[in-house]
C-alpha atoms as a PDB file:
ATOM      1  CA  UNK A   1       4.529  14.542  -1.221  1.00  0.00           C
ATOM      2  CA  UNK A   2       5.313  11.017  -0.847  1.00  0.00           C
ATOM      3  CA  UNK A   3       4.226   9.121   2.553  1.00  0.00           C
ATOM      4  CA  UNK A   4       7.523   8.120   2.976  1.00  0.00           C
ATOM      5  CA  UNK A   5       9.299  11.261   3.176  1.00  0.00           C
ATOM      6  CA  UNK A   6       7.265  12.695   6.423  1.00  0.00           C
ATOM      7  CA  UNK A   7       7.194   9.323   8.104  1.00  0.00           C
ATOM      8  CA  UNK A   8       8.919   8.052  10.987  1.00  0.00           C
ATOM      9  CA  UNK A   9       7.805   4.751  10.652  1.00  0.00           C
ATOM     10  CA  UNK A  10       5.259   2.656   8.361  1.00  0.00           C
ATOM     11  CA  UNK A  11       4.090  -0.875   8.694  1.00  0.00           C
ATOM     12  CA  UNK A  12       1.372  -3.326   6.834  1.00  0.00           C
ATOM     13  CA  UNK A  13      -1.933  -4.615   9.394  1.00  0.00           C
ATOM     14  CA  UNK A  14      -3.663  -7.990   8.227  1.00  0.00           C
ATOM     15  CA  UNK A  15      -1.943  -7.453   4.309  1.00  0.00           C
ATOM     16  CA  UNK A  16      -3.645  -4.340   3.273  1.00  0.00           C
ATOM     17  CA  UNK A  17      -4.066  -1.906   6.196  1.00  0.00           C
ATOM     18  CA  UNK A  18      -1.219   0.602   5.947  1.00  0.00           C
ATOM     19  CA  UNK A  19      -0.049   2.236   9.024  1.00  0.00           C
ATOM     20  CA  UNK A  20       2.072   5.106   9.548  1.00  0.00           C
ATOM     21  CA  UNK A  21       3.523   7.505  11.964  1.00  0.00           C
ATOM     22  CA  UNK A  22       3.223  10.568  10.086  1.00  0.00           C
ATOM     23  CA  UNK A  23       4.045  14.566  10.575  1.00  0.00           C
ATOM     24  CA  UNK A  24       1.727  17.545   9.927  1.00  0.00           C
ATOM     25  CA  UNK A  25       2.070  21.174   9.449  1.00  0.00           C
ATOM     26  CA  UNK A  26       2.326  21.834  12.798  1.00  0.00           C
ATOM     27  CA  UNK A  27       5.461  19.518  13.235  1.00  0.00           C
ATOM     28  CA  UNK A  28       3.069  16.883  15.408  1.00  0.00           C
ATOM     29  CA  UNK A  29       3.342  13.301  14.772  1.00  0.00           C
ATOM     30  CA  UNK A  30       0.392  11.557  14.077  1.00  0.00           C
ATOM     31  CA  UNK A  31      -1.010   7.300  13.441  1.00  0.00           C
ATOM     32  CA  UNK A  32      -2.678   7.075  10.243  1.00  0.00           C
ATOM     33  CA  UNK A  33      -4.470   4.313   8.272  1.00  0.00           C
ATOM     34  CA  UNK A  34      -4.972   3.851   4.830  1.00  0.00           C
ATOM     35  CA  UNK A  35      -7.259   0.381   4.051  1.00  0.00           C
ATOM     36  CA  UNK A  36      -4.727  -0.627   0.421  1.00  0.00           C
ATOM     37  CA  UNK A  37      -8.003  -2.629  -1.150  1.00  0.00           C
ATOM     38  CA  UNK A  38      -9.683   0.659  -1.404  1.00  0.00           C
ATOM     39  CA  UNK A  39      -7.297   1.709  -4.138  1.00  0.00           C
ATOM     40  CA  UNK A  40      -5.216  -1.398  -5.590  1.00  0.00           C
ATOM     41  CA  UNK A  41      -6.715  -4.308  -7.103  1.00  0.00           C
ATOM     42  CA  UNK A  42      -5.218  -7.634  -8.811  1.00  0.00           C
ATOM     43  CA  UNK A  43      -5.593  -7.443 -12.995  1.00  0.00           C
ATOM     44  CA  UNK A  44      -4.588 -11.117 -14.238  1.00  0.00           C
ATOM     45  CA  UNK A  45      -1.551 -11.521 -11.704  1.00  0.00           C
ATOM     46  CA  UNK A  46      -0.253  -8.146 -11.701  1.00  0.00           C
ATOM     47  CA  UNK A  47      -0.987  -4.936  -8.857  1.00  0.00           C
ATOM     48  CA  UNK A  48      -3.327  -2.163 -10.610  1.00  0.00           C
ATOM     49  CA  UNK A  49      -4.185   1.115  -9.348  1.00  0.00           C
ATOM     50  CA  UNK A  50      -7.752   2.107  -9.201  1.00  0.00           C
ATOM     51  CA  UNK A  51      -8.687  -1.185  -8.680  1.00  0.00           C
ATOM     52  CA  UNK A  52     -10.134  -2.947  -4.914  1.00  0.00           C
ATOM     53  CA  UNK A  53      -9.388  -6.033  -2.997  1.00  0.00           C
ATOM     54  CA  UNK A  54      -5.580  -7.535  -3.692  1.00  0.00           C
ATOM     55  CA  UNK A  55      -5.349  -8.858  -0.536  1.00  0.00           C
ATOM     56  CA  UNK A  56      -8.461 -10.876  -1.092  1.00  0.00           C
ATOM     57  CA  UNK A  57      -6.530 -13.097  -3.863  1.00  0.00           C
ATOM     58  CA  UNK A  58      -2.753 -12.441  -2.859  1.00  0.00           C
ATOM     59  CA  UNK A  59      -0.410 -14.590  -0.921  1.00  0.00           C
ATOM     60  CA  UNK A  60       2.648 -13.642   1.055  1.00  0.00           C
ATOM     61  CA  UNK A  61       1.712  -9.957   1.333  1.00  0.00           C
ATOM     62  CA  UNK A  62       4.566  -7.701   2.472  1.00  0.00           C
ATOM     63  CA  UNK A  63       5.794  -4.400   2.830  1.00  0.00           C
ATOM     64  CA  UNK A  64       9.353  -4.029   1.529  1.00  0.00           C
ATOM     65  CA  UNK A  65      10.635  -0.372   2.420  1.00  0.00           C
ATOM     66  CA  UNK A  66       8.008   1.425   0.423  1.00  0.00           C
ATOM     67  CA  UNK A  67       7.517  -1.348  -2.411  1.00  0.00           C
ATOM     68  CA  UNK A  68       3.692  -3.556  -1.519  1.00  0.00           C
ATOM     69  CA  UNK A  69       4.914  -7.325  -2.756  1.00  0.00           C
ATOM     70  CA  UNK A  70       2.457 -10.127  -3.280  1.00  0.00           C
ATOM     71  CA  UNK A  71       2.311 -13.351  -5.062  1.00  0.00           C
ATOM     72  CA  UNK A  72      -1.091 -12.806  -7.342  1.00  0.00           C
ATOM     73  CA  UNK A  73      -2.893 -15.023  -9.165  1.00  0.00           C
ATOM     74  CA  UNK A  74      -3.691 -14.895 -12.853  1.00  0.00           C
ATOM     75  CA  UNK A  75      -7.136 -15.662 -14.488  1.00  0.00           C
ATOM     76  CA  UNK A  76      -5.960 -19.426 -15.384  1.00  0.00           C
ATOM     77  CA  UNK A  77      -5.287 -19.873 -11.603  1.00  0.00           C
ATOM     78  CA  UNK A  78      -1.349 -19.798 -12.289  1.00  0.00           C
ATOM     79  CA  UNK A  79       1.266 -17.352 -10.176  1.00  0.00           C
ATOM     80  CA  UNK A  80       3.792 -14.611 -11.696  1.00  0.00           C
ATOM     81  CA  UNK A  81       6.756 -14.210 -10.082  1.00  0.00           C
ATOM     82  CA  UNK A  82       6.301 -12.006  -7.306  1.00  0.00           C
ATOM     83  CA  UNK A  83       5.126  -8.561  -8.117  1.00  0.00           C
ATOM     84  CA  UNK A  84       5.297  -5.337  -6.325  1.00  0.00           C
ATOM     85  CA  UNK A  85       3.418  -1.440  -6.300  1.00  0.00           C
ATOM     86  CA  UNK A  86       5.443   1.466  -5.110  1.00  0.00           C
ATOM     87  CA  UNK A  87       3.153   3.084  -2.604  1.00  0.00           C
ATOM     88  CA  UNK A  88       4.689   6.779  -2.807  1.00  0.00           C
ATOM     89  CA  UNK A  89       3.528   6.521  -6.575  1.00  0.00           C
ATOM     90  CA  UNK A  90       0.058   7.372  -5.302  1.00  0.00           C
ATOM     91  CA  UNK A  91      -0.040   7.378  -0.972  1.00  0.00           C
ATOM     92  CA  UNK A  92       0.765  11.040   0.215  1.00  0.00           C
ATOM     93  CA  UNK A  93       0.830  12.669   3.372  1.00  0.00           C
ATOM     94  CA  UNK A  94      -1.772  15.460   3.831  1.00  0.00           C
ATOM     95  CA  UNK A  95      -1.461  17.220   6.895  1.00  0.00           C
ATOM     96  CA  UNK A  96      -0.361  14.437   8.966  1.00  0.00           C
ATOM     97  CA  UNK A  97      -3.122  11.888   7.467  1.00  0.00           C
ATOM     98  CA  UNK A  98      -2.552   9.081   4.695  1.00  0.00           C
ATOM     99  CA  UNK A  99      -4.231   9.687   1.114  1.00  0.00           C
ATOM    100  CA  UNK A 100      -4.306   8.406  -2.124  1.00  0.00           C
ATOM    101  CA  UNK A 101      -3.523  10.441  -4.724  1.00  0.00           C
END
């Protein structure tokens, strides 16, 4: 199940720590952390799962409902536009503790 959809409330700490206020089976709310540059990397300007350290090379890191923006640099040291992950694609809510799936 997505994050999201058990969560009261869900914020970014220092541009890659995600925080949330999420439920578990026994209807308790729980603070979780999930560290983001464990699981999503920068590829050439564009977010990539499976990869490590975004935050290490974006700029103007945000969370945007659910949607992780950045401006990320590309190999030849030029900018995109602004790019964005969806964290429910992979962040789920096990039990009242963020994971990646």
């Amino acid at each position: 199940m997505s994050f999201s959809a058990s969560a009261q409330n869900y914020w970014l700490e220092d541009g890659h720590i995600l925080v949330a206020t999420v439920e578990d089976e026994e209807g308790n709310w729980n603070d979780s952390r999930i560290d983001l540059n464990d699981f999503i990397g920068n590829e050439d300007g564009w977010f990539m799962w499976d990869g490590v350290n975004f935050s290490e090379s974006g700029n103007d890191i945000r969370l945007e409902g659910t949607l992780l923006t950045a401006e990320l640099p590309m190999r030849d040291g030029g900018y995109r536009e602004r790019q964005g992950i969806q964290l429910d694609d992979r962040i789920a809510n096990i039990n009242g503790r963020l994971v990646f799936n």
